[in-house]
N, C-alpha and C. Protein backbone atom coordinates (compact mmCIF):
# COMPACT_ATOMS: atom_id res chain seq x y z
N UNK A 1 95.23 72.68 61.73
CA UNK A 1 95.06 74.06 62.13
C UNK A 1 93.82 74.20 63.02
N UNK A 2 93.58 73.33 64.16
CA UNK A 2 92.78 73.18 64.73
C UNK A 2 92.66 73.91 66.26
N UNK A 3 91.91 75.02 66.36
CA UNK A 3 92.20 76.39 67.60
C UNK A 3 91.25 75.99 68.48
N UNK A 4 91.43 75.59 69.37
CA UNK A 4 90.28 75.49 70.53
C UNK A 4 89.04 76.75 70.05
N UNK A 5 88.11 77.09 70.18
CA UNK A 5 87.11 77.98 70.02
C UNK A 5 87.23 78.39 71.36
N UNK A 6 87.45 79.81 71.49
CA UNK A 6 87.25 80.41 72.78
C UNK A 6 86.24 81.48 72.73
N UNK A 7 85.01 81.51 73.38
CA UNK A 7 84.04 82.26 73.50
C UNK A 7 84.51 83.08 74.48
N UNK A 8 83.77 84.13 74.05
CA UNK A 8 83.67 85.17 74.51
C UNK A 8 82.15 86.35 74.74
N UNK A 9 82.05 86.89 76.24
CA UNK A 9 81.09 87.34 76.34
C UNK A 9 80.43 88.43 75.14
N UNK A 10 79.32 88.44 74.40
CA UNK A 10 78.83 88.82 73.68
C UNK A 10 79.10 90.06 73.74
N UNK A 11 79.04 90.89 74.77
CA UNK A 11 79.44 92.71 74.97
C UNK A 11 80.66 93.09 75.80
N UNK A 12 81.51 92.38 74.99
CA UNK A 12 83.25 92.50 75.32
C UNK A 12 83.25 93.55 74.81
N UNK A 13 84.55 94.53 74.74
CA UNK A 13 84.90 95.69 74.28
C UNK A 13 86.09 95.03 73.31
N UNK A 14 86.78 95.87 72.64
CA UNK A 14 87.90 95.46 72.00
C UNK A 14 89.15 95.47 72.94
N UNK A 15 89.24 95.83 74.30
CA UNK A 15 90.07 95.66 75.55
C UNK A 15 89.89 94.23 76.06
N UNK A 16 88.49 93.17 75.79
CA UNK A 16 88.50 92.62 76.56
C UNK A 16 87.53 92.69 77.89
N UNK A 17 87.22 93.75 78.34
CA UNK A 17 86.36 93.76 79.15
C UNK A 17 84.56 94.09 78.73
N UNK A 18 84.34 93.82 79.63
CA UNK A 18 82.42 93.25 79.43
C UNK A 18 82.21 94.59 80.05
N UNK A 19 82.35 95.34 81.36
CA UNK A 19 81.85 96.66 82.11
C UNK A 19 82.92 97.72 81.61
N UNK A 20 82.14 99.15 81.35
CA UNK A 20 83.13 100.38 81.14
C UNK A 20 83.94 100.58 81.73
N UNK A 21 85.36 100.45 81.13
CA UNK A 21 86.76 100.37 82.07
C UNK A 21 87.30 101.74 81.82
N UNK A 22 87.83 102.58 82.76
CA UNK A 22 88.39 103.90 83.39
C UNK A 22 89.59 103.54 83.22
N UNK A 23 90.94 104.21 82.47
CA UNK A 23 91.98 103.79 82.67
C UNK A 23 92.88 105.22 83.60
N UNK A 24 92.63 105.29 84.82
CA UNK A 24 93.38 106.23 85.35
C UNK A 24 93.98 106.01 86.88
N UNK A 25 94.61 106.70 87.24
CA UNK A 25 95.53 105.83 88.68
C UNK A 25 94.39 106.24 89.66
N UNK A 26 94.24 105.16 90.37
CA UNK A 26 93.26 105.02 91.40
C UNK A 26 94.19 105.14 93.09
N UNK A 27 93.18 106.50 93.44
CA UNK A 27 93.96 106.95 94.70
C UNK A 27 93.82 105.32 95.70
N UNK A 28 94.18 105.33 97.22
CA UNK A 28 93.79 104.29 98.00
C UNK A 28 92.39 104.23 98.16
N UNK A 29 91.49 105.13 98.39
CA UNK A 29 90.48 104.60 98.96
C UNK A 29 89.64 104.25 97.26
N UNK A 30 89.68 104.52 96.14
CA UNK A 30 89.06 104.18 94.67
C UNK A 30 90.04 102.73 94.89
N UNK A 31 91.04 102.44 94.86
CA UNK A 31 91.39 100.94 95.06
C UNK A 31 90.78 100.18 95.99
N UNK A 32 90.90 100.90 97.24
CA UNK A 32 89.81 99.80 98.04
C UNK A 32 88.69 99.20 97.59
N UNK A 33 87.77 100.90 97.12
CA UNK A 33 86.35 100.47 96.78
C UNK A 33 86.75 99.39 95.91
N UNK A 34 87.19 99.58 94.36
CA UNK A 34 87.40 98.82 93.17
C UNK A 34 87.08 97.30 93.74
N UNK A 35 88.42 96.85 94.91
CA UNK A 35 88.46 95.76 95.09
C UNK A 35 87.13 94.79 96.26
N UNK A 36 86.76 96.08 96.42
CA UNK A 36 85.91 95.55 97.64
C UNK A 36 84.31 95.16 96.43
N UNK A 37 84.18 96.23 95.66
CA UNK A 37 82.95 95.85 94.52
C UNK A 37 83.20 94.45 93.73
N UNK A 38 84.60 94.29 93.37
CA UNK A 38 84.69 93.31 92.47
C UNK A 38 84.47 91.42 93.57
N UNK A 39 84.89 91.82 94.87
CA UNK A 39 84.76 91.00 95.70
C UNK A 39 83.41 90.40 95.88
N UNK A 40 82.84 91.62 95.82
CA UNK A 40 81.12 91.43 96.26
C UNK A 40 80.17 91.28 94.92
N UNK A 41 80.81 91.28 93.79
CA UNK A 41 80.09 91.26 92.40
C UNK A 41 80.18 89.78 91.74
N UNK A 42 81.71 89.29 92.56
CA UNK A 42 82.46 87.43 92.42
C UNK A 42 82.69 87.01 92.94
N UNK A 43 81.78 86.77 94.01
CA UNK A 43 82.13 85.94 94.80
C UNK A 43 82.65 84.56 94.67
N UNK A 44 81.64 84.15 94.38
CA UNK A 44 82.47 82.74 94.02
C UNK A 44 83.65 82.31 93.62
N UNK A 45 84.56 83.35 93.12
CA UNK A 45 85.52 83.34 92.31
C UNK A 45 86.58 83.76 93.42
N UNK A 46 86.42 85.05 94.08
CA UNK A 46 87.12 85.94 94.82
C UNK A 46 86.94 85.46 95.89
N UNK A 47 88.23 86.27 96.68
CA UNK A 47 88.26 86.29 98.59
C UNK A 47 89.16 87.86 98.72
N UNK A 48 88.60 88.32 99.39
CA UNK A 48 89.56 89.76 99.42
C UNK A 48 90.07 89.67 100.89
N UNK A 49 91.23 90.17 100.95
CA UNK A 49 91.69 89.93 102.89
C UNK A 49 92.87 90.73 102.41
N UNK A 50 93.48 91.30 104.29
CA UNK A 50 94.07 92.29 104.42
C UNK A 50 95.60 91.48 104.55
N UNK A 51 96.96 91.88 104.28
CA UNK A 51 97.70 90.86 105.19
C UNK A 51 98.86 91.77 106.43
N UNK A 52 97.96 93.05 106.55
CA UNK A 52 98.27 94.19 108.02
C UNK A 52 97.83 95.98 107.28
N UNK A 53 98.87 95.73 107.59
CA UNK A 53 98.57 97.80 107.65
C UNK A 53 99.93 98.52 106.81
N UNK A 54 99.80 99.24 106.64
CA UNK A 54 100.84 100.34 105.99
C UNK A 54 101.79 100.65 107.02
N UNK A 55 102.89 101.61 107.03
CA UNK A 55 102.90 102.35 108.42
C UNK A 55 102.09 103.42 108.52
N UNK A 56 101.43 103.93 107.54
CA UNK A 56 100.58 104.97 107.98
C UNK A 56 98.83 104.43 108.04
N UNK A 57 98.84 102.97 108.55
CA UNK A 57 97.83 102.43 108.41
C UNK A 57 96.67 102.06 107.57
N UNK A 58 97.34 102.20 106.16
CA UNK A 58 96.51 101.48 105.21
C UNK A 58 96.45 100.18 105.50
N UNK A 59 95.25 99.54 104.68
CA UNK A 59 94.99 98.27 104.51
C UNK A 59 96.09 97.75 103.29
N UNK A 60 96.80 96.80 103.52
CA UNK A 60 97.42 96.15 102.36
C UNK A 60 96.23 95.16 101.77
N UNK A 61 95.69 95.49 100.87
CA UNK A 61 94.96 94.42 100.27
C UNK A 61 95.37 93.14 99.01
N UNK A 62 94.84 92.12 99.17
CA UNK A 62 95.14 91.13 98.55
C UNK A 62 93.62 90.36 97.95
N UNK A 63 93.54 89.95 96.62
CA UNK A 63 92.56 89.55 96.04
C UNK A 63 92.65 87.85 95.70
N UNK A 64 92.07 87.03 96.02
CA UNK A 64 92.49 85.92 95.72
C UNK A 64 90.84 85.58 94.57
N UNK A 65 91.58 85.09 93.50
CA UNK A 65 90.89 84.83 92.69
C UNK A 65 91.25 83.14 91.91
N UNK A 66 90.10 82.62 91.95
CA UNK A 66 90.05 81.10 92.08
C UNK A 66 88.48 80.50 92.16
N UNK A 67 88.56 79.10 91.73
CA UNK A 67 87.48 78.62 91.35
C UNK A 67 86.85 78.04 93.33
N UNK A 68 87.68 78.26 94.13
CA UNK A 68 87.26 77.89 95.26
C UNK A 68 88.35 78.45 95.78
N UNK A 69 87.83 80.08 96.00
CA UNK A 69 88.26 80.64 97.01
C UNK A 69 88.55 80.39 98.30
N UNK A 70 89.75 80.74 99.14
CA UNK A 70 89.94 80.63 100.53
C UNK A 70 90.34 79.09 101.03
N UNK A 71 90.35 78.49 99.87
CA UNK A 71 90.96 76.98 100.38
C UNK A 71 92.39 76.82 98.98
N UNK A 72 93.10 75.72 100.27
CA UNK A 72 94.57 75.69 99.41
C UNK A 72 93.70 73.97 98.74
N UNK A 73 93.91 73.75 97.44
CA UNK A 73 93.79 72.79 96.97
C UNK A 73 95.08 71.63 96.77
N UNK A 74 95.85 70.92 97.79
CA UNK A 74 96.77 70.10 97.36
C UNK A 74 97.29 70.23 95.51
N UNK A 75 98.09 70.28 95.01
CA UNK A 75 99.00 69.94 93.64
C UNK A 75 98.22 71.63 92.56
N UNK A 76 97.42 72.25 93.18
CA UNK A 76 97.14 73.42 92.46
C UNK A 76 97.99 74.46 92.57
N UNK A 77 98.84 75.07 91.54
CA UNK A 77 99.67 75.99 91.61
C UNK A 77 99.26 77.82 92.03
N UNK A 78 100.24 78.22 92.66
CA UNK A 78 99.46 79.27 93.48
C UNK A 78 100.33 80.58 93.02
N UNK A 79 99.94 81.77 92.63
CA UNK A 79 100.67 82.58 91.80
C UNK A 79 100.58 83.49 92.60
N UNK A 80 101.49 84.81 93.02
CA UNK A 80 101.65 86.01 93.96
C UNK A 80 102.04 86.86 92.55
N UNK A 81 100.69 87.91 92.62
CA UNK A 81 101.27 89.04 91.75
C UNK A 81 101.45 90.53 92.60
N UNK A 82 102.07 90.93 92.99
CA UNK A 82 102.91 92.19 93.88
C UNK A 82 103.05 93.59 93.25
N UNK A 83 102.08 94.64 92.94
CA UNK A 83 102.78 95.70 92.02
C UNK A 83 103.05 97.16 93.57
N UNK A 84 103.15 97.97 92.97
CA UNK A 84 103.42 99.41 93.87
C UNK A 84 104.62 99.25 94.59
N UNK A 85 105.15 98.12 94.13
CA UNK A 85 106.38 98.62 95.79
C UNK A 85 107.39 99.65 96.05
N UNK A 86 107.78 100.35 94.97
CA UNK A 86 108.05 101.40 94.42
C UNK A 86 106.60 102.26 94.71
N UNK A 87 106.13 103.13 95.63
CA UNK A 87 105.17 103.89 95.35
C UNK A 87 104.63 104.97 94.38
N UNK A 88 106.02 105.45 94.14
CA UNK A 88 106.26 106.24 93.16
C UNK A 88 105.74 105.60 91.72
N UNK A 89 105.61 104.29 90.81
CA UNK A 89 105.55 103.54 90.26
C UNK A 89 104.54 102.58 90.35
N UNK A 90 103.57 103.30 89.38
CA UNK A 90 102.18 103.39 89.01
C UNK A 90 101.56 102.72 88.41
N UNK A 91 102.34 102.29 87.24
CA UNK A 91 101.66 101.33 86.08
C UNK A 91 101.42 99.99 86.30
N UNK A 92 102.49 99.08 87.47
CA UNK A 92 102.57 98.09 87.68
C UNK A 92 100.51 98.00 88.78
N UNK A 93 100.51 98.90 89.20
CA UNK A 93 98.98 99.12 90.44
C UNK A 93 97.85 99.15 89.28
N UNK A 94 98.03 99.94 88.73
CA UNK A 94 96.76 99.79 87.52
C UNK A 94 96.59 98.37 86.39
N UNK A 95 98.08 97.95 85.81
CA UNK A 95 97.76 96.70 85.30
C UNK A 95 97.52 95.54 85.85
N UNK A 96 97.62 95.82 87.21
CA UNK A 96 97.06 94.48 88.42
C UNK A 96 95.22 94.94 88.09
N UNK A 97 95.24 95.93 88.40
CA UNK A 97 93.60 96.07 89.12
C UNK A 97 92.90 96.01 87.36
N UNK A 98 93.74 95.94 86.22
CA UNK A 98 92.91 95.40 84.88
C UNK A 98 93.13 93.97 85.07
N UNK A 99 94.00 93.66 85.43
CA UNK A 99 93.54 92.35 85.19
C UNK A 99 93.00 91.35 86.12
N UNK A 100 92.68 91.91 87.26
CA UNK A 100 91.74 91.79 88.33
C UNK A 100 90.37 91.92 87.67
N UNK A 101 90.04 92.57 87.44
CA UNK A 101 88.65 93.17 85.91
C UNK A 101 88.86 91.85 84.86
N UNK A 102 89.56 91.83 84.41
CA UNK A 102 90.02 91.47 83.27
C UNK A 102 89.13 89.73 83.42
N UNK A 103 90.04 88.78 84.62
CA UNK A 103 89.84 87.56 84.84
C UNK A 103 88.68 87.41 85.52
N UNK A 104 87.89 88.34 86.11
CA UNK A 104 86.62 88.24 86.84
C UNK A 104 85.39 88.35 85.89
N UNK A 105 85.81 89.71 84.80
CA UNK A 105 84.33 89.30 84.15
C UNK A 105 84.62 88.37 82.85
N UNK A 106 85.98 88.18 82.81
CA UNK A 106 85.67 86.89 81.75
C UNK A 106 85.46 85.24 82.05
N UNK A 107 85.27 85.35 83.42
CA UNK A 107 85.07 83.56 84.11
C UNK A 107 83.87 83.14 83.43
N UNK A 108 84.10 82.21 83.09
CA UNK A 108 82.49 81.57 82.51
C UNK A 108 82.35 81.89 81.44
N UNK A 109 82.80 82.84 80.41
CA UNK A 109 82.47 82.82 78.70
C UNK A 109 83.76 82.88 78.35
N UNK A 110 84.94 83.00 78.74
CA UNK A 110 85.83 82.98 77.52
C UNK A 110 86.79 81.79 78.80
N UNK A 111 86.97 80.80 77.37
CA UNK A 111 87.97 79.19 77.85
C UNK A 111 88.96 79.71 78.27
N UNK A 112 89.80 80.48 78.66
CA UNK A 112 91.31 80.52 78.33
C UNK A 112 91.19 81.19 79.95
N UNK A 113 90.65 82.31 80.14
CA UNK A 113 89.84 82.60 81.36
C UNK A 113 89.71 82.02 82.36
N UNK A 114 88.92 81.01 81.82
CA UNK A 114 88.25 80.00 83.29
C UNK A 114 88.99 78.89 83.37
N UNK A 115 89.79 78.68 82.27
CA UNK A 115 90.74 77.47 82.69
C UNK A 115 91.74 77.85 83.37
N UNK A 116 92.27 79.17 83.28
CA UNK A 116 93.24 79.61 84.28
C UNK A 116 92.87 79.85 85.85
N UNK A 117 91.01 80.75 85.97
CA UNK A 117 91.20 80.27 87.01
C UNK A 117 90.58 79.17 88.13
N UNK A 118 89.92 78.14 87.27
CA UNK A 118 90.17 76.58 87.60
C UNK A 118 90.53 76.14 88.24
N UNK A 119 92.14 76.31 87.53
CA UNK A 119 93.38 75.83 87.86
C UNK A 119 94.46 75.98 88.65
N UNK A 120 94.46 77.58 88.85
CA UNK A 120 95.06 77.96 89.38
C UNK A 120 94.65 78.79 90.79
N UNK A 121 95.47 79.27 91.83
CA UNK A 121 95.00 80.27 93.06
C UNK A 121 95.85 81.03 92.86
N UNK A 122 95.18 82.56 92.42
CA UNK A 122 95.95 83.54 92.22
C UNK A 122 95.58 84.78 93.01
N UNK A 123 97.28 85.09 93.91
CA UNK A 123 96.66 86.24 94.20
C UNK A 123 96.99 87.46 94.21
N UNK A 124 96.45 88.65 94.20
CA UNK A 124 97.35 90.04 93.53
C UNK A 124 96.91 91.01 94.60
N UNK A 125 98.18 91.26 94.96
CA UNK A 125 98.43 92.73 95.74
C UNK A 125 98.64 93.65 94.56
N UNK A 126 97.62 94.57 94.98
CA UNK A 126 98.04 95.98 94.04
C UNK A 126 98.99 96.81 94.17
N UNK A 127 99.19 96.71 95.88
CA UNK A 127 99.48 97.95 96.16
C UNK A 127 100.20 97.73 97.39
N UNK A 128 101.86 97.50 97.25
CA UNK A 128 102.55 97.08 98.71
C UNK A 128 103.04 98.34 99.00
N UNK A 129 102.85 99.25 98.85
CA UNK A 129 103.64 100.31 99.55
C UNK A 129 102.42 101.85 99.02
N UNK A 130 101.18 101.49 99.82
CA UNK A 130 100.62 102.52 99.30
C UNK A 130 100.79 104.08 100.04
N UNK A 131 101.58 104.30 100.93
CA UNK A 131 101.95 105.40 101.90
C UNK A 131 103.00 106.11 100.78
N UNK A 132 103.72 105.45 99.78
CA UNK A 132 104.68 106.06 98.84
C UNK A 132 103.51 106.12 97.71
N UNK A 133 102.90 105.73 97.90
CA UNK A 133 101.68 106.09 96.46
C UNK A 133 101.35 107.53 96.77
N UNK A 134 101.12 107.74 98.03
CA UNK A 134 100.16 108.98 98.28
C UNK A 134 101.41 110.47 98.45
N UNK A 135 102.59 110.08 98.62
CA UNK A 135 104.10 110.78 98.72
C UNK A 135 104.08 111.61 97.44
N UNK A 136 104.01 110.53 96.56
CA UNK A 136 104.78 110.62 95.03
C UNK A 136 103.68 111.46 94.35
N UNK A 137 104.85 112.31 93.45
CA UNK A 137 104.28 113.56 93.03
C UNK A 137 104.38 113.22 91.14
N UNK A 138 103.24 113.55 90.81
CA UNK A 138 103.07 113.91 89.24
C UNK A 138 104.19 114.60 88.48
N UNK A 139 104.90 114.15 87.71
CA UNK A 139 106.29 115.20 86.84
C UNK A 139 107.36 115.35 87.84
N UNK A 140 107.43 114.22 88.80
CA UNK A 140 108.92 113.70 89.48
C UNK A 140 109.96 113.00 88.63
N UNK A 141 110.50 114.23 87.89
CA UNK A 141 111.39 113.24 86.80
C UNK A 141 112.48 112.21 87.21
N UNK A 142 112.76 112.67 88.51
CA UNK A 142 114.06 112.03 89.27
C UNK A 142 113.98 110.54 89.80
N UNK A 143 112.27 110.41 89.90
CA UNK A 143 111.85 109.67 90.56
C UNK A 143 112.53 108.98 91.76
N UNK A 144 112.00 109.72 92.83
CA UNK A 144 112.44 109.66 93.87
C UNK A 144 111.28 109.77 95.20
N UNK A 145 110.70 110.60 94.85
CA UNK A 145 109.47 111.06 95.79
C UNK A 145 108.77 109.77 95.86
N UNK A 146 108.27 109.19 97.14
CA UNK A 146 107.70 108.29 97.10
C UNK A 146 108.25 106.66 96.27
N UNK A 147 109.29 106.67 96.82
CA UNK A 147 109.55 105.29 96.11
C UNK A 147 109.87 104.28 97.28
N UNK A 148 110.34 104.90 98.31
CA UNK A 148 110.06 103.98 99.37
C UNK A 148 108.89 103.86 100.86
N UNK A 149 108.73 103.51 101.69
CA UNK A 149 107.51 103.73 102.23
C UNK A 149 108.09 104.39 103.43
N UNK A 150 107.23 104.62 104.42
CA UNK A 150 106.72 105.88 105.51
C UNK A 150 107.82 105.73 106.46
N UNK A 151 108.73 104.32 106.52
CA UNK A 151 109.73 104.32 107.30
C UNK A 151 110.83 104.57 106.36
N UNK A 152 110.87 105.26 105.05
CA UNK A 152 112.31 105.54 104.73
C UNK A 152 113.04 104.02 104.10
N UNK A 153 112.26 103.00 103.76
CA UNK A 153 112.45 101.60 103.33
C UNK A 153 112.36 101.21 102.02
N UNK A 154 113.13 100.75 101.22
CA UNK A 154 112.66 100.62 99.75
C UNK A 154 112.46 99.37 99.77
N UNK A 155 111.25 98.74 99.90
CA UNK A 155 110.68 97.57 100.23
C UNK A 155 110.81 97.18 98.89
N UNK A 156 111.58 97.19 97.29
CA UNK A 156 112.43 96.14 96.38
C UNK A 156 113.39 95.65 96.94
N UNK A 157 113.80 96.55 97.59
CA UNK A 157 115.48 96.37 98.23
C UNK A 157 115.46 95.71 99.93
N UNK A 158 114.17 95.14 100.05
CA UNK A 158 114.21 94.85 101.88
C UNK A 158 113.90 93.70 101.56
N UNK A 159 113.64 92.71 100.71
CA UNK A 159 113.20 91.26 100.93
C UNK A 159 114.41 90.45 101.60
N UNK A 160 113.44 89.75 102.54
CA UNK A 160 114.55 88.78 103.41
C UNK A 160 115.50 88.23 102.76
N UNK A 161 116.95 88.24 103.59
CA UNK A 161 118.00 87.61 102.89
C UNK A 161 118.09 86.22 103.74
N UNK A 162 118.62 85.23 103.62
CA UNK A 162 118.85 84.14 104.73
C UNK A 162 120.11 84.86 105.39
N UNK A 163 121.32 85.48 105.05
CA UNK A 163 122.08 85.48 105.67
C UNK A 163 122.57 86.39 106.43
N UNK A 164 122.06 87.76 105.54
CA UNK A 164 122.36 89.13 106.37
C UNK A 164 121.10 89.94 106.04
N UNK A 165 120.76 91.18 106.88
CA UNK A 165 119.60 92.01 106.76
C UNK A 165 119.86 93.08 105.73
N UNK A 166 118.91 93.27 105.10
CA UNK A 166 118.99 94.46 103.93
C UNK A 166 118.61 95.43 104.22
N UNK A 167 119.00 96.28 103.45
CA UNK A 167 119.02 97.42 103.88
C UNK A 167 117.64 98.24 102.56
């Protein structure tokens, strides 16, 4: 019955996190900041980069979190976590940006943590369709408002096909 011992930072919360965590939907520019502080607070860990624009010209942001950021390491496995694409659909944007929190302030005191990111290059878009984030309305039971983005696209339903174009 032998458990690896996994430490943990001395002023964890019972969530897990070490800094006072806010659990509420973060408009675009509170996501930017979020990601742009956590960038500049871990470096070592993090790389933050854009990979274009919205159609209404947001930044699509992407967080790469890793023990050596910004380089591909030959045989290291590389993980894409994707939430918002549905704009309308919220929860998937906030449990990215906890556990963006989550793996940054636990690097270095808790094993389970830093062996993941070690090991791995992980990187998480919060937010692929944030123009339907800003659409979508509070007590849309139909959910409809904001679920696809600024061109009328339900970017679940647009990933490349090899053989024919989606719609």
């Amino acid at each position: 019955d032998m458990k690896p011992e996994v430490m943990t930072h001395p002023l964890t919360n019972a969530e897990g996190f070490i800094l006072p965590t806010s659990f509420y939907h973060h408009n675009h520019t509170e996501m930017e900041n979020f990601l742009k502080s956590i960038a500049a607070t871990y470096p070592s860990i993090t790389r933050l980069y854009s990979v274009g624009k919205s159609v209404e010209g947001r930044q699509l942001y992407v967080i790469e979190i890793t023990d050596n950021p910004g380089h591909h390491e030959p045989g290291e496995p590389e993980v894409k976590y994707v939430g918002n694409m549905h704009g309308n659909e919220v929860v998937g944007r906030e449990v990215l940006l906890l556990l963006i929190k989550f793996l940054c302030e636990n690097y270095g005191t808790n094993d389970t943590v830093s062996r993941i990111v070690n090991s791995t290059r992980i990187h998480i878009m919060p937010s692929m369709n944030p123009d339907g984030y800003v659409r979508a309305k509070v007590g849309d039971e139909d959910g409809v408002i904001g679920r696809e983005n600024a061109h009328g696209i339900d970017l679940n339903r647009n990933f490349p096909d090899q053989y024919q174009q989606t719609k």
